[in-house]
N, C-alpha and C. Protein backbone atom coordinates (compact mmCIF):
# COMPACT_ATOMS: atom_id res chain seq x y z
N UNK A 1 -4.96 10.50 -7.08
CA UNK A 1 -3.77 10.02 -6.44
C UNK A 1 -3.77 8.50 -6.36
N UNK A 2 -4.82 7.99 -6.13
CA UNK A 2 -5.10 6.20 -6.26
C UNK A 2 -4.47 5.71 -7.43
N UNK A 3 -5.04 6.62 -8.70
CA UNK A 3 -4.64 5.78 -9.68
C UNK A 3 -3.14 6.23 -9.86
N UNK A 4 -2.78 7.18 -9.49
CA UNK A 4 -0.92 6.82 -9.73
C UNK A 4 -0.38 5.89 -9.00
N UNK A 5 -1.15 5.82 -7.75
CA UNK A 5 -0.59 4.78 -7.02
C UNK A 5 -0.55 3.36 -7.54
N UNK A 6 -1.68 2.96 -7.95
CA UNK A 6 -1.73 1.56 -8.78
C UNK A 6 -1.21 1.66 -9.70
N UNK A 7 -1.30 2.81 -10.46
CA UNK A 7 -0.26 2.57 -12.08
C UNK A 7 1.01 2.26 -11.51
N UNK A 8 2.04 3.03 -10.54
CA UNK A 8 2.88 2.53 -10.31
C UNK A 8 3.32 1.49 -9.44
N UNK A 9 2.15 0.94 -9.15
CA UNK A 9 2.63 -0.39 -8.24
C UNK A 9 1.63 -1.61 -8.71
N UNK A 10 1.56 -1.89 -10.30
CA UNK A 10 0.23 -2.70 -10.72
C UNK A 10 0.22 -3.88 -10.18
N UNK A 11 1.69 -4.59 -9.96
CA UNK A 11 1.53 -6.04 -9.86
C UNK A 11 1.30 -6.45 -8.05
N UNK A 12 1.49 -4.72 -7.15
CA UNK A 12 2.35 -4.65 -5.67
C UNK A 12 1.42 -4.26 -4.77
N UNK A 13 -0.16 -3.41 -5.40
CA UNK A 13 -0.70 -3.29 -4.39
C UNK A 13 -2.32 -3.21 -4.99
N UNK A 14 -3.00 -3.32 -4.12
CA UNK A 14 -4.53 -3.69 -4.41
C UNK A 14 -5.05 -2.84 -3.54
N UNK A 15 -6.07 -2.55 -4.34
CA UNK A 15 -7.16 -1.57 -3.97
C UNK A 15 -8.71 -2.28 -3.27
N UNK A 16 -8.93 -1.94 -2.00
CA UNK A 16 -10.32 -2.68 -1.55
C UNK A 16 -10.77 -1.41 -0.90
N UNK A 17 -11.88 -1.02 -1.28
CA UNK A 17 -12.86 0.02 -0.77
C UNK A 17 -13.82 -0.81 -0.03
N UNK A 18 -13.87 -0.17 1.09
CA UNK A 18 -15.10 -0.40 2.22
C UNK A 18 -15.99 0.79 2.17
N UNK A 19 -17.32 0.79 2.32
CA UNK A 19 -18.41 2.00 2.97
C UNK A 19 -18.05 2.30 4.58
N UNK A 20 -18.24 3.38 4.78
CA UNK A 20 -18.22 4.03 6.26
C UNK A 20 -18.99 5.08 5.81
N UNK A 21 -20.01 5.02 6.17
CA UNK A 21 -21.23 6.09 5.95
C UNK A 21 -20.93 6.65 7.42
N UNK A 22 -20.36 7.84 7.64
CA UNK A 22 -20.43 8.40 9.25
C UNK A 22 -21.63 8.91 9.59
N UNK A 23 -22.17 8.69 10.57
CA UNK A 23 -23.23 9.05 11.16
C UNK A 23 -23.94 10.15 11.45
N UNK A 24 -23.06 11.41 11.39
CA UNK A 24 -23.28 12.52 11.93
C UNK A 24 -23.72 13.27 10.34
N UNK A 25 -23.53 12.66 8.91
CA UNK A 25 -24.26 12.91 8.10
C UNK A 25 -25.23 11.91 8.02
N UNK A 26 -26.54 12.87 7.86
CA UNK A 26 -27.67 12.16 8.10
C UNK A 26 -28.27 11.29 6.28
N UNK A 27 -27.56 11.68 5.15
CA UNK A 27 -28.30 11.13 4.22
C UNK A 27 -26.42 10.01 3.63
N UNK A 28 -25.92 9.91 4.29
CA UNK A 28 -24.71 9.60 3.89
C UNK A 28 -25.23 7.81 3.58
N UNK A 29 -25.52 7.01 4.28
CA UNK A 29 -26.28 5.97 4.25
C UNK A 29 -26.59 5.29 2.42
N UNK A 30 -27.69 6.34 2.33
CA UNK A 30 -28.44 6.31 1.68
C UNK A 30 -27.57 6.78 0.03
N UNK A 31 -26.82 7.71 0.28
CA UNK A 31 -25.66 7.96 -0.57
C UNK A 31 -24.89 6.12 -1.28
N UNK A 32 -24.41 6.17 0.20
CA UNK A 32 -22.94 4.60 -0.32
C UNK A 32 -24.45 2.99 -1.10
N UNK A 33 -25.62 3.25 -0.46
CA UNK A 33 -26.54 2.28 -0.77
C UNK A 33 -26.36 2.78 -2.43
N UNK A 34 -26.76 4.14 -2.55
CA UNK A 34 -26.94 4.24 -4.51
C UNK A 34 -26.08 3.78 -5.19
N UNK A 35 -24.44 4.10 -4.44
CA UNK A 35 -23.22 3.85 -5.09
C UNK A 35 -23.24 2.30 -5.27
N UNK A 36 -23.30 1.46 -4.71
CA UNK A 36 -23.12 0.37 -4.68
C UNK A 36 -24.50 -0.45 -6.00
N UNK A 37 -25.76 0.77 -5.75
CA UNK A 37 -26.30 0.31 -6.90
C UNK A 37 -26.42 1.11 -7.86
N UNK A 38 -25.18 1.63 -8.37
CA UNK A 38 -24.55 2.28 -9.42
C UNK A 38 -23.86 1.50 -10.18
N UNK A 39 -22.92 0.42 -8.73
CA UNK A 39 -21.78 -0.31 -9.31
C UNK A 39 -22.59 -1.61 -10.13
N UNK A 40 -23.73 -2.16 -9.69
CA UNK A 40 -24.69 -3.35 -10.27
C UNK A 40 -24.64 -2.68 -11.72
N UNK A 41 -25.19 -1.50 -11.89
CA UNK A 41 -24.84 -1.25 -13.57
C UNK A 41 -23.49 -0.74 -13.81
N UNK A 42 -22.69 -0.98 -13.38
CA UNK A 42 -21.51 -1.40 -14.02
C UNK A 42 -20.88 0.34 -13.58
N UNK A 43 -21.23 1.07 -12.86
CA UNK A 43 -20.63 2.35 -12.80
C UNK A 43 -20.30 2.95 -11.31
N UNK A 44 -19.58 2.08 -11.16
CA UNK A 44 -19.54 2.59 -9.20
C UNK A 44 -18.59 3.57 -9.13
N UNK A 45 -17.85 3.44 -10.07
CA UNK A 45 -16.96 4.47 -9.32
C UNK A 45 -16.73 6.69 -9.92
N UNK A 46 -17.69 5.88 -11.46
CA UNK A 46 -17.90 6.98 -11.57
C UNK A 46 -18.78 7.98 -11.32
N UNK A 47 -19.85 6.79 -10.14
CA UNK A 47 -20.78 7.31 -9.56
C UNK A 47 -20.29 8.03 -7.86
N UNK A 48 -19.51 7.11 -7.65
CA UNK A 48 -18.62 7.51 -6.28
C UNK A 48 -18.24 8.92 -6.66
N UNK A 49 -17.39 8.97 -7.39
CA UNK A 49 -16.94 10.28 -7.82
C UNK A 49 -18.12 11.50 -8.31
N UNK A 50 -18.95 11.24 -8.49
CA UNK A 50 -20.01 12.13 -8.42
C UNK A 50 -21.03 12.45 -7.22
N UNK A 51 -20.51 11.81 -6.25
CA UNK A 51 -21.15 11.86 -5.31
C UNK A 51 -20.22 13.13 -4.70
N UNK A 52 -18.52 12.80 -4.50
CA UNK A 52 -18.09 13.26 -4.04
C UNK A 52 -18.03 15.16 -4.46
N UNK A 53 -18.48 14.91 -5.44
CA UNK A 53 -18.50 16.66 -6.36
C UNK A 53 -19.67 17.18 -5.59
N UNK A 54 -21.19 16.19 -5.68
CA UNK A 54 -22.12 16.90 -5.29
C UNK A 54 -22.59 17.15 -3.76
N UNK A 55 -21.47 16.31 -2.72
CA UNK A 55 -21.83 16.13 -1.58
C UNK A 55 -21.97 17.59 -1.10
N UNK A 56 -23.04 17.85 0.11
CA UNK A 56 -23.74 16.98 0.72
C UNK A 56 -25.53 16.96 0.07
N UNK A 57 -25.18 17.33 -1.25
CA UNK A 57 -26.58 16.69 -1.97
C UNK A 57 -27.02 15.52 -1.99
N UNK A 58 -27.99 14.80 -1.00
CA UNK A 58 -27.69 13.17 -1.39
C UNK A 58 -29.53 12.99 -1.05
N UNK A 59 -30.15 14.02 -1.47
CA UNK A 59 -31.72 13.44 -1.44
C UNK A 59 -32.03 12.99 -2.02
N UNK A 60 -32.93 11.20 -2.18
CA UNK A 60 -33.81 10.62 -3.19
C UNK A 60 -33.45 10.83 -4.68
N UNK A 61 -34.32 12.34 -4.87
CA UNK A 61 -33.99 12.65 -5.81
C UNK A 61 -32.72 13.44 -6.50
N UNK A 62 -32.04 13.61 -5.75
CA UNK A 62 -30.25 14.25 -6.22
C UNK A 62 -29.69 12.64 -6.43
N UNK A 63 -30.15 11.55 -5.56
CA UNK A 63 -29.33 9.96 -6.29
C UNK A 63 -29.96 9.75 -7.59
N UNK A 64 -30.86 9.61 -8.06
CA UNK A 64 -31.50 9.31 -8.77
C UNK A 64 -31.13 10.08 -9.95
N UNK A 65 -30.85 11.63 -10.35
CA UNK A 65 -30.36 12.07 -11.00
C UNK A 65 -29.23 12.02 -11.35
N UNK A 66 -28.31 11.76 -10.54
CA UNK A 66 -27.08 11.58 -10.84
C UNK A 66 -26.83 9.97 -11.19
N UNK A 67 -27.81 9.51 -11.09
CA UNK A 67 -27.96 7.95 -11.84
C UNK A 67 -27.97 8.44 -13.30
N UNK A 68 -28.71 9.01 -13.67
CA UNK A 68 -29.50 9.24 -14.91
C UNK A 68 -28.33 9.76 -15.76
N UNK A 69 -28.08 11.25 -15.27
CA UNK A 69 -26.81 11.58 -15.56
C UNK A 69 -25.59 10.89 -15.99
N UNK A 70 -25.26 9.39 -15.56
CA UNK A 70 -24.53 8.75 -15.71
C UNK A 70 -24.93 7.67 -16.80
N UNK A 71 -25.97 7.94 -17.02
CA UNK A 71 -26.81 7.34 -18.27
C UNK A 71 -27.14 5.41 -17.25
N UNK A 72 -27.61 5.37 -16.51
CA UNK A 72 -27.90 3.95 -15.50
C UNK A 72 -29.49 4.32 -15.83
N UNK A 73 -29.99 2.73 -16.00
CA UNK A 73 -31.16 2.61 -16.37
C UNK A 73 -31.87 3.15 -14.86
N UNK A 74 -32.83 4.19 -15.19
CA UNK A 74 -33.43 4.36 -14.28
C UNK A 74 -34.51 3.14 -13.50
N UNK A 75 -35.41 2.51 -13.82
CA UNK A 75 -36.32 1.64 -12.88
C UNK A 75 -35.20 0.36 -12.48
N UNK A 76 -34.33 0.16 -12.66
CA UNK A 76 -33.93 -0.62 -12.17
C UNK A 76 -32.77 -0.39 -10.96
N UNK A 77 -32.44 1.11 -10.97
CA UNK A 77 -31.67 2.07 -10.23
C UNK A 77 -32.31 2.14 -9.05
N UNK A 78 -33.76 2.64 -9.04
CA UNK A 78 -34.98 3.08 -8.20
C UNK A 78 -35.12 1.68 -7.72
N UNK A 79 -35.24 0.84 -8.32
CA UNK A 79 -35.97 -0.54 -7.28
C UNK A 79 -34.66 -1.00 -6.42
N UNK A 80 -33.62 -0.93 -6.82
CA UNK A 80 -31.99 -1.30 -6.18
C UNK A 80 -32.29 -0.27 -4.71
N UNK A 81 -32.45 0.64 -5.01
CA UNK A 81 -32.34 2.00 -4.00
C UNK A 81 -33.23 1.86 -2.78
N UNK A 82 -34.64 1.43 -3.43
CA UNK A 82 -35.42 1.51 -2.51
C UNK A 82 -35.94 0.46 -1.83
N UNK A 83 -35.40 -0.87 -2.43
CA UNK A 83 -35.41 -2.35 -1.78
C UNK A 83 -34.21 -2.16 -0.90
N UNK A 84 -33.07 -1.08 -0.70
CA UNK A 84 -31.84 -1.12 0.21
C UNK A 84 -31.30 -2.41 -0.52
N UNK A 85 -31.14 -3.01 -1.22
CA UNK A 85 -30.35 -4.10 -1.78
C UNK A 85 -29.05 -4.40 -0.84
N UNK A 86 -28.07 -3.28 -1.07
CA UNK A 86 -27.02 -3.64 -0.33
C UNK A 86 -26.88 -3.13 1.34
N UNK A 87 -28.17 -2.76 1.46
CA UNK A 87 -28.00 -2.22 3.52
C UNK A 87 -26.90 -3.01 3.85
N UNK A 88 -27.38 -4.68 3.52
CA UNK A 88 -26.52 -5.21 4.78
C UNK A 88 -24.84 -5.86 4.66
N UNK A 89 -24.39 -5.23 3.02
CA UNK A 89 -23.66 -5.08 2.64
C UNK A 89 -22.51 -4.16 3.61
N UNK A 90 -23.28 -3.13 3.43
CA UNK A 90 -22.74 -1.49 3.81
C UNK A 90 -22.36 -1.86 5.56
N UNK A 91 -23.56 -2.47 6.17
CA UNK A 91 -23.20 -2.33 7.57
C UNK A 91 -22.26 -3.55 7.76
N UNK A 92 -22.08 -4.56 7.01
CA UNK A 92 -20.86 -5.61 7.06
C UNK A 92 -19.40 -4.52 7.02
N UNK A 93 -19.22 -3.98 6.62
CA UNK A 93 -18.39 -2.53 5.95
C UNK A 93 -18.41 -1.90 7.27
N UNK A 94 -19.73 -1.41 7.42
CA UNK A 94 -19.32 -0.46 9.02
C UNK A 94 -18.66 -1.37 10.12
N UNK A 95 -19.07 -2.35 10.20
CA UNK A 95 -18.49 -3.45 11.62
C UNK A 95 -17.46 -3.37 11.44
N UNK A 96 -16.82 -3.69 10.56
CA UNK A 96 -15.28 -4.08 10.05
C UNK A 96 -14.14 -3.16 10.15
N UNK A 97 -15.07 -1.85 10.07
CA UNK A 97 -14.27 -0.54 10.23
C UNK A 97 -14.02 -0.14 11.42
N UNK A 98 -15.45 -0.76 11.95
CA UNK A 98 -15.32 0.10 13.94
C UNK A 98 -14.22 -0.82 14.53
N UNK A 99 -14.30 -2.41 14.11
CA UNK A 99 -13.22 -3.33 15.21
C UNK A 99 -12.26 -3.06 14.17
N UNK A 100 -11.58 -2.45 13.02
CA UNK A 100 -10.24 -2.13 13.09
C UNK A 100 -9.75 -0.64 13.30
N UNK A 101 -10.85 -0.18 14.29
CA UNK A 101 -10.46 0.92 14.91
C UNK A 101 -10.88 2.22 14.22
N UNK A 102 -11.14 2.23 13.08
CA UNK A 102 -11.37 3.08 12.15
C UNK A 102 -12.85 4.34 13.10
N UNK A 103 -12.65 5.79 12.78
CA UNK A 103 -13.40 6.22 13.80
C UNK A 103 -13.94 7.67 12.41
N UNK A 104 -12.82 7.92 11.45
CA UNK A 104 -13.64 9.30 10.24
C UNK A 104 -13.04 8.62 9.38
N UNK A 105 -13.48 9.46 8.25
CA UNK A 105 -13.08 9.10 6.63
C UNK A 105 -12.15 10.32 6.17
N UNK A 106 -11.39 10.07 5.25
CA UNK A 106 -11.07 8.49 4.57
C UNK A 106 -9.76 8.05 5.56
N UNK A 107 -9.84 6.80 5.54
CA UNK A 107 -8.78 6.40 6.36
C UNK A 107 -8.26 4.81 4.89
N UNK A 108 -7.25 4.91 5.12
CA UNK A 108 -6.49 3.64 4.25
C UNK A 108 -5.68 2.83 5.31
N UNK A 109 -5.00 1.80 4.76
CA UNK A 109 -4.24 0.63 5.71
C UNK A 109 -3.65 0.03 4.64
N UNK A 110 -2.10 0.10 5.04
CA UNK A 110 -1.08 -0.63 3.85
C UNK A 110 -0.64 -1.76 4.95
N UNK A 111 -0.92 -2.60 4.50
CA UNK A 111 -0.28 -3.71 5.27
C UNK A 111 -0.89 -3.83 6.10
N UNK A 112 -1.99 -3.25 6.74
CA UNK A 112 -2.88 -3.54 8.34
C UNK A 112 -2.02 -1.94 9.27
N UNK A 113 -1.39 -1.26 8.38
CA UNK A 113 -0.83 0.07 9.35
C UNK A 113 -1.56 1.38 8.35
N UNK A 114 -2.65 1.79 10.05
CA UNK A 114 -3.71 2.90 9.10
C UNK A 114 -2.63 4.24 8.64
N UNK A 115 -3.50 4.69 7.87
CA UNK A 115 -3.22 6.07 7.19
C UNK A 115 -4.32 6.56 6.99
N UNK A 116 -4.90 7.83 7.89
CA UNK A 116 -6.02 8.59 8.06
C UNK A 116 -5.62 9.80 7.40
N UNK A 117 -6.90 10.19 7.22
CA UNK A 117 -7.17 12.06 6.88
C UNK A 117 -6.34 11.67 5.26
N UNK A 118 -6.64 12.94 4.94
CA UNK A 118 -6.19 13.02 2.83
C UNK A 118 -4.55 13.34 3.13
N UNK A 119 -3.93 11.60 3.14
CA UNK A 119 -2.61 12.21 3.20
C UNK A 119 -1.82 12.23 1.84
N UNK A 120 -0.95 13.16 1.92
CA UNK A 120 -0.39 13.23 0.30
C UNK A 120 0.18 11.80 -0.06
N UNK A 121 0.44 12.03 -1.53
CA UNK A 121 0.91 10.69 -2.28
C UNK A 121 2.34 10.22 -1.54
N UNK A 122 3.02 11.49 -1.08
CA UNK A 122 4.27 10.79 -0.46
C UNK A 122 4.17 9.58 0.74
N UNK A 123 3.37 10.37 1.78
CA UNK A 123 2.91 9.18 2.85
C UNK A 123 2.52 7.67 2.04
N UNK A 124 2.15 7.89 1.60
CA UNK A 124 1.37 6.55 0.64
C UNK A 124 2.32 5.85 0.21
N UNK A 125 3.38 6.62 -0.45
CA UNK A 125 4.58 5.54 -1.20
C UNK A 125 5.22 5.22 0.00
N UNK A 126 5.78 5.98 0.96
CA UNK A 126 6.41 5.59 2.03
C UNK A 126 6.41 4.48 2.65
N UNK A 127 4.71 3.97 2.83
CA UNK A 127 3.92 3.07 3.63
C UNK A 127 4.52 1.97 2.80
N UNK A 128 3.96 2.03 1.12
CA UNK A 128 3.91 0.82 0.60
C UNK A 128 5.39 0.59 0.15
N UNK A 129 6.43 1.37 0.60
CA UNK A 129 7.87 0.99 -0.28
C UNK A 129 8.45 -0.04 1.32
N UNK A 130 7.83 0.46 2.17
CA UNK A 130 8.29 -0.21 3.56
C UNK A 130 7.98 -1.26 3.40
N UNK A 131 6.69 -1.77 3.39
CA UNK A 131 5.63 -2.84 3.25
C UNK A 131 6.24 -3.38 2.14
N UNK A 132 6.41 -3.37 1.04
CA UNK A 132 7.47 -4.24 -0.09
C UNK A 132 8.80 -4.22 0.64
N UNK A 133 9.34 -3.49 1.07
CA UNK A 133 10.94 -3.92 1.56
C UNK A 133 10.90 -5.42 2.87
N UNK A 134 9.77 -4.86 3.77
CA UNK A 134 9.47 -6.28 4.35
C UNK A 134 8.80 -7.29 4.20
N UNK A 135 8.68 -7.04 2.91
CA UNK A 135 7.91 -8.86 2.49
C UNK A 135 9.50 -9.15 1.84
N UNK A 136 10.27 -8.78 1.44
CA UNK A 136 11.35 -8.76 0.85
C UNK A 136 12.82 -9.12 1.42
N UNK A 137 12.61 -8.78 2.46
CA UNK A 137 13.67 -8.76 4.08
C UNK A 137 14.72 -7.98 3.49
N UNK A 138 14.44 -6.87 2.87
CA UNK A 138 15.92 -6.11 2.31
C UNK A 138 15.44 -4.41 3.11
């Protein structure tokens, strides 16, 4: 649904992903840390998306495979992972989420006005046809 959304709004709206690892999954953490050193070899999102198929598989070794799987050099996957490279990345990400109120996933914000829970593509255009009509004053 993202990418119809950007295909049809290429020049109108931008995409920024934050981590919110929720707490009450206990390997979730450790999950958004691989993703992010998925994205260092150049594959974040098709690693994101494999996360999301295999969740809530997210032990050591279930990241690590699904590195591999994605053809990402393994020792340099493993040292990213286990140095936490981006911890303090991720928790810059969590702060940001708690003071704009943000409390489960996935939650989005068109213009700074949230849109929680998997809402259909209609909500989405709604948000952003508003949000273009008032930068627009029409």
């Amino acid at each position: 649904m993202l990418d119809r959304i950007l295909k049809e709004y290429p020049s109108q709206v931008r995409l920024v992903f934050k981590d919110f690892p929720l707490d009450f999954h206990a390997l979730a953490r450790s999950a958004h840390e691989a993703a992010r050193c998925a994205g260092a070899a150049g594959k974040y999102w098709e690693y994101h998306d494999r996360l999301f198929a295999a969740q809530p598989a997210f032990s050591r070794d279930d990241l690590i495979r699904y590195a591999a799987e994605l053809g990402i050099a393994r020792e340099p996957f493993v040292q990213c992972l286990d140095s936490r490279r981006f911890r303090a990345l991720i928790e810059t990400d969590i702060q940001e989420g708690l003071q704009a109120g943000i409390r489960g996933t996935p939650t989005f914000f068109v213009n700074g006005r949230p849109l929680a829970g998997a809402a259909p593509y209609e909500a989405f255009k709604e948000l952003i046809e508003e949000a273009l009509r008032e930068r627009t004053g029409r």
